[in-house]
Protein backbone atom coordinates (compact mmCIF):
# COMPACT_ATOMS: atom_id res chain seq x y z
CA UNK A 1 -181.23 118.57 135.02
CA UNK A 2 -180.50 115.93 137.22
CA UNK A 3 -178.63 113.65 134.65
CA UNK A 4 -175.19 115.92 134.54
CA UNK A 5 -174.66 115.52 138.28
CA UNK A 6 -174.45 112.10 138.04
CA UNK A 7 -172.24 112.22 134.98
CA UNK A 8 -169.72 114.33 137.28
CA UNK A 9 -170.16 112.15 139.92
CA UNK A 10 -168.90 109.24 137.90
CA UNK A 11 -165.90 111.40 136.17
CA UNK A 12 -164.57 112.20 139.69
CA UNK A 13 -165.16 108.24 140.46
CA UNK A 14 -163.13 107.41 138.24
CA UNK A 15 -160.66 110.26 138.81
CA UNK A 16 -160.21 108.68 142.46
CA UNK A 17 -159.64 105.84 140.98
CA UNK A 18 -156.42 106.93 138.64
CA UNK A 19 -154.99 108.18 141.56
CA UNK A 20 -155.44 105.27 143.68
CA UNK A 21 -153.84 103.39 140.96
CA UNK A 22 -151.16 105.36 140.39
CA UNK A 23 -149.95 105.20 143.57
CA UNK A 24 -150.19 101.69 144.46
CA UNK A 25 -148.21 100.75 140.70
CA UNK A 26 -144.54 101.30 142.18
CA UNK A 27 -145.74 98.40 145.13
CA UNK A 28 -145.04 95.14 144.18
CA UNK A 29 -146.85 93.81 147.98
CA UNK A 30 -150.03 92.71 148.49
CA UNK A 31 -152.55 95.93 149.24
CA UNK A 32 -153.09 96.69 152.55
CA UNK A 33 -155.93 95.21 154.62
CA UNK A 34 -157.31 97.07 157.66
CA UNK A 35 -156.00 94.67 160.67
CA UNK A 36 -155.75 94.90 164.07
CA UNK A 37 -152.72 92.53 164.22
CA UNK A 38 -149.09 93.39 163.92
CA UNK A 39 -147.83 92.28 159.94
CA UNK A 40 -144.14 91.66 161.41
CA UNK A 41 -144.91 87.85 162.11
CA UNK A 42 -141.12 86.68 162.21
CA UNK A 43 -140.89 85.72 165.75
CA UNK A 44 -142.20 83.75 168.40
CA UNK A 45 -144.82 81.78 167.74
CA UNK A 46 -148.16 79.56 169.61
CA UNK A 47 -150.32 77.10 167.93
CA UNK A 48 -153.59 77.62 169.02
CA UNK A 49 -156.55 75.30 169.38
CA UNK A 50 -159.68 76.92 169.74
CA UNK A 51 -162.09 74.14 171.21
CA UNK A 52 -165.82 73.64 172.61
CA UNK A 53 -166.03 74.08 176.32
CA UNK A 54 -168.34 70.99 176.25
CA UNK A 55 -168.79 67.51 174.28
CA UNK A 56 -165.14 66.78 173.95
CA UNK A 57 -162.88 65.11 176.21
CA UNK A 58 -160.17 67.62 176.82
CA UNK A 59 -157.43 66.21 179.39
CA UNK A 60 -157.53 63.06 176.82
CA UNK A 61 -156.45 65.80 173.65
CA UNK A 62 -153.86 67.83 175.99
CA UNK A 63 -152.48 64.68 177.32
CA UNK A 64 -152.28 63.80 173.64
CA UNK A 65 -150.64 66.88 172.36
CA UNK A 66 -148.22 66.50 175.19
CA UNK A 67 -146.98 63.39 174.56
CA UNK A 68 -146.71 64.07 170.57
CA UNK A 69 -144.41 67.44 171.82
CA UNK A 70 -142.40 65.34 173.60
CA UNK A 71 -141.72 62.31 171.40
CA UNK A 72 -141.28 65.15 168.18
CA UNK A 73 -140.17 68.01 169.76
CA UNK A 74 -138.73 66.89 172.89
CA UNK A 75 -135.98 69.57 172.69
CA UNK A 76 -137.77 72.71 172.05
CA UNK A 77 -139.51 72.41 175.36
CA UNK A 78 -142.83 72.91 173.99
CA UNK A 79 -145.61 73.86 176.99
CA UNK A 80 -149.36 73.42 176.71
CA UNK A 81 -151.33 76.38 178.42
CA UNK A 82 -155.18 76.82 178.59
CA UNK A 83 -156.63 80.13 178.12
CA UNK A 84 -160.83 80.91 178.17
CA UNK A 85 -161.91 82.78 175.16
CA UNK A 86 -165.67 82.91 175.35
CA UNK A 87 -169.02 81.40 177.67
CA UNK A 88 -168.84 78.37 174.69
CA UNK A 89 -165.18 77.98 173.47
CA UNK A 90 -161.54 77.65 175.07
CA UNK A 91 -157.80 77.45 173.67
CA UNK A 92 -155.12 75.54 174.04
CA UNK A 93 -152.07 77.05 173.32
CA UNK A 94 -148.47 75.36 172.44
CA UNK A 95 -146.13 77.86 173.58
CA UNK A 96 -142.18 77.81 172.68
CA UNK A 97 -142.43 77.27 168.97
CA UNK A 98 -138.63 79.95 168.28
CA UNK A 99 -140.16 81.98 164.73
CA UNK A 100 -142.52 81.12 161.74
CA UNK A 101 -140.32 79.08 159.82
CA UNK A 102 -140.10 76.26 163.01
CA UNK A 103 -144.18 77.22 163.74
CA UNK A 104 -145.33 76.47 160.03
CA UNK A 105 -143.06 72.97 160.10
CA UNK A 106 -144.73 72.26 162.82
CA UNK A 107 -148.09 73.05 162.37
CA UNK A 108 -147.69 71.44 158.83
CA UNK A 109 -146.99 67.84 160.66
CA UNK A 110 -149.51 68.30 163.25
CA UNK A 111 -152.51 68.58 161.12
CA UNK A 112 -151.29 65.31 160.11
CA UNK A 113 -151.67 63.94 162.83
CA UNK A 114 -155.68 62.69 163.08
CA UNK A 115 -155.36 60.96 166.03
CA UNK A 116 -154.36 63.65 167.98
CA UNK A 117 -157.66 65.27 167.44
CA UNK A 118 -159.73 61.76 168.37
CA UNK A 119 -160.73 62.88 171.51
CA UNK A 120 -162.57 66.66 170.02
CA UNK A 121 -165.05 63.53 168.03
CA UNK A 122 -167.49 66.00 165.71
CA UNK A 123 -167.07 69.16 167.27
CA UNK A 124 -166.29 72.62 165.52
CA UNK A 125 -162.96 73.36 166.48
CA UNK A 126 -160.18 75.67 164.34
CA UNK A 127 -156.49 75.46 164.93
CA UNK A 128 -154.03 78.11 163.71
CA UNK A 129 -150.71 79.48 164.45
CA UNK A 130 -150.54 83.48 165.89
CA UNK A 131 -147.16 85.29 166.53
CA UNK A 132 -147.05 85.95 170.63
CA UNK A 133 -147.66 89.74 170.06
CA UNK A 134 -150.95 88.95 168.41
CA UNK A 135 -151.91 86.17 170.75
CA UNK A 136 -152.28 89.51 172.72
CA UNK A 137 -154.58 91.51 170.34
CA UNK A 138 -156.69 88.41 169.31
CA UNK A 139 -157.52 87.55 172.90
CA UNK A 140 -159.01 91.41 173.29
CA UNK A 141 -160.64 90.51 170.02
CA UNK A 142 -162.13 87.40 170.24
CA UNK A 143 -162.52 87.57 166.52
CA UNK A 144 -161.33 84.28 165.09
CA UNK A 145 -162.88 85.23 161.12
CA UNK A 146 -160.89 88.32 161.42
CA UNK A 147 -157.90 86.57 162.81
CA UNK A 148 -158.28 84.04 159.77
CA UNK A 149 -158.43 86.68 156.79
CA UNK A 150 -155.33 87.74 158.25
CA UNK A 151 -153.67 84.35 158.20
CA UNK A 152 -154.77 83.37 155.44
CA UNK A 153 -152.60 86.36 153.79
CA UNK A 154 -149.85 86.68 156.20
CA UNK A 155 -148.64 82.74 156.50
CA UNK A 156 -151.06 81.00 153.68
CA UNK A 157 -150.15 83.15 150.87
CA UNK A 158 -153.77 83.61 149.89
């Protein structure tokens, strides 16, 4: 009958499932996630602003976020750069931050800083950090969710 198929079906289930167990016991690190971007997230670093093409005033936020990189970070040399990403979104990206311990420090006291953002008034906008190597991947990607499950893990801890 049709009943004992299933039955099998569910021994060799769980079956898979022993062995998948048994081989991730021994690993103390998180499991694996399929990602395009590069886990070895030690070195350079860019914040990244991803930002509305339209409805914000955008030479009053770079100006902004130039003049905080000076007065805060005056000697890591910190450079703004613009990059497009899509037909309704753009980035601005602070280049020169040296590794992730310097990047996270920094991004930490940004975020702080509300007034910096004044001039982006409602709009949707996301900042993160991204090591330079995946700067390169997400730009082919244009996946910013993706991007985000990965940072959450990789420099959140979540």
């Amino acid at each position: 009958g049709t009943s004992s198929s299933t039955e099998t079906g569910q021994q060799q289930e769980a079956e898979n499932r022993q062995g998948e167990t048994m081989q991730t016991q021994g690993e103390t690190e998180q499991e694996e996630i399929e990602t395009p971007y590069n886990k070895n997230v030690e070195g350079e670093h860019v914040f990244l602003f991803v930002i509305p093409l339209e409805g914000i005033d955008k030479d009053a936020f770079t100006n902004g976020n130039n003049q905080y990189n000076q007065a805060n970070y005056g000697s890591m040399m910190l450079t703004l750069e613009e990059l497009p990403l899509d037909n309704f979104r753009q980035i601005i990206a602070v280049r020169g931050l040296p590794d992730k311990g310097t990047a996270l420090k920094y991004s930490a006291n940004l975020v702080q800083n509300r007034d910096l953002y004044a001039p982006l008034g409602n709009s949707n906008y996301r900042n993160f950090l991204i090591s330079n190597e995946n700067l390169d991947i997400f730009l082919s990607e244009k996946n910013i969710i993706e991007y985000m499950d990965f940072y959450k893990r990789y420099y959140l801890n979540q």
